[in-house]
Protein backbone atom coordinates (compact mmCIF):
# COMPACT_ATOMS: atom_id res chain seq x y z
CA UNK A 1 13.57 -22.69 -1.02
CA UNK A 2 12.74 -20.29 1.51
CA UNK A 3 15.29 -18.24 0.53
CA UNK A 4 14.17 -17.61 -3.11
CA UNK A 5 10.63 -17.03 -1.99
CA UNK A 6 11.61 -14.51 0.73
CA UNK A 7 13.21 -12.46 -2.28
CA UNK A 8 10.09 -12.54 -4.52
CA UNK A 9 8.44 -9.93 -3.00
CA UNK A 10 7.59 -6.57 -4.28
CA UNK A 11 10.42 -3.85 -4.09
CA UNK A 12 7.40 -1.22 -3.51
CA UNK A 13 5.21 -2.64 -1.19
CA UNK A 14 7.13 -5.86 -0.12
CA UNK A 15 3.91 -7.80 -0.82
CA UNK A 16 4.89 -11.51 -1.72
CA UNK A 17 4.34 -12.17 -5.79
CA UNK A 18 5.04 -15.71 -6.07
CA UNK A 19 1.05 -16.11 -6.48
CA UNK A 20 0.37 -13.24 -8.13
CA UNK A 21 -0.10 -13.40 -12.50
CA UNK A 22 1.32 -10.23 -13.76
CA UNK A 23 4.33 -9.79 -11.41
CA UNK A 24 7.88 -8.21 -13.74
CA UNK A 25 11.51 -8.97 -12.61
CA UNK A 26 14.27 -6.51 -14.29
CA UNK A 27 17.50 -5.67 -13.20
CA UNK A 28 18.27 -1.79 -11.63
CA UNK A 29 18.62 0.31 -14.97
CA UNK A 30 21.10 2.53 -12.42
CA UNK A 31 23.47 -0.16 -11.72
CA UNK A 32 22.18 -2.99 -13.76
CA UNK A 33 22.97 -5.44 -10.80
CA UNK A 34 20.08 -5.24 -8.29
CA UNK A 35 17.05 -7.15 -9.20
CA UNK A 36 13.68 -4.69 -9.27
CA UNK A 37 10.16 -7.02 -8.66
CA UNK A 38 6.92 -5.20 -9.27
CA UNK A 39 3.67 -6.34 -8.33
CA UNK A 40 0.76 -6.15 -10.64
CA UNK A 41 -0.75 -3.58 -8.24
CA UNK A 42 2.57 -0.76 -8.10
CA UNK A 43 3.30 -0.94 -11.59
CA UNK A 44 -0.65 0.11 -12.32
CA UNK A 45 -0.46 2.59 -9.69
CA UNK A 46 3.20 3.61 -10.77
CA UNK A 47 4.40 3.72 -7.28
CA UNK A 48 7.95 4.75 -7.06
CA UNK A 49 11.18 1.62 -6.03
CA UNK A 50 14.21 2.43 -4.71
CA UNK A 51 17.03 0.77 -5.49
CA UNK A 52 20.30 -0.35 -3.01
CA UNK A 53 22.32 2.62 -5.62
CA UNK A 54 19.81 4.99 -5.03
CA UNK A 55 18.39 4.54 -8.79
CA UNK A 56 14.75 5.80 -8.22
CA UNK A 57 11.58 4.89 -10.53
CA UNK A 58 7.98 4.73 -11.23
């Protein structure tokens, strides 16, 4: 279990979302394989991920 909830955090900020309401979960649309977690917080502020292919967003 502490494996799944070490992975819920925010790809952004890293900030743990397991409690939080409006968290989204998508897969990389670069590569399609990584999963991408936003926090309520970044996707408001639009603050940029990075994904492991180099895919970059808002």
């Amino acid at each position: 279990m502490a494996e799944k909830k070490d992975s819920m955090k925010c790809t952004s900020c890293g900030k743990l979302v397991v409690a939080d309401r409006n968290w989204v979960e998508f897969r990389c649309p670069g590569c399609g394989k990584e999963k991408i977690i936003r926090c309520d917080s970044c996707k408001r502020l639009e603050n940029s991920y990075r994904c492991k292919c180099g895919f970059e967003g808002p």
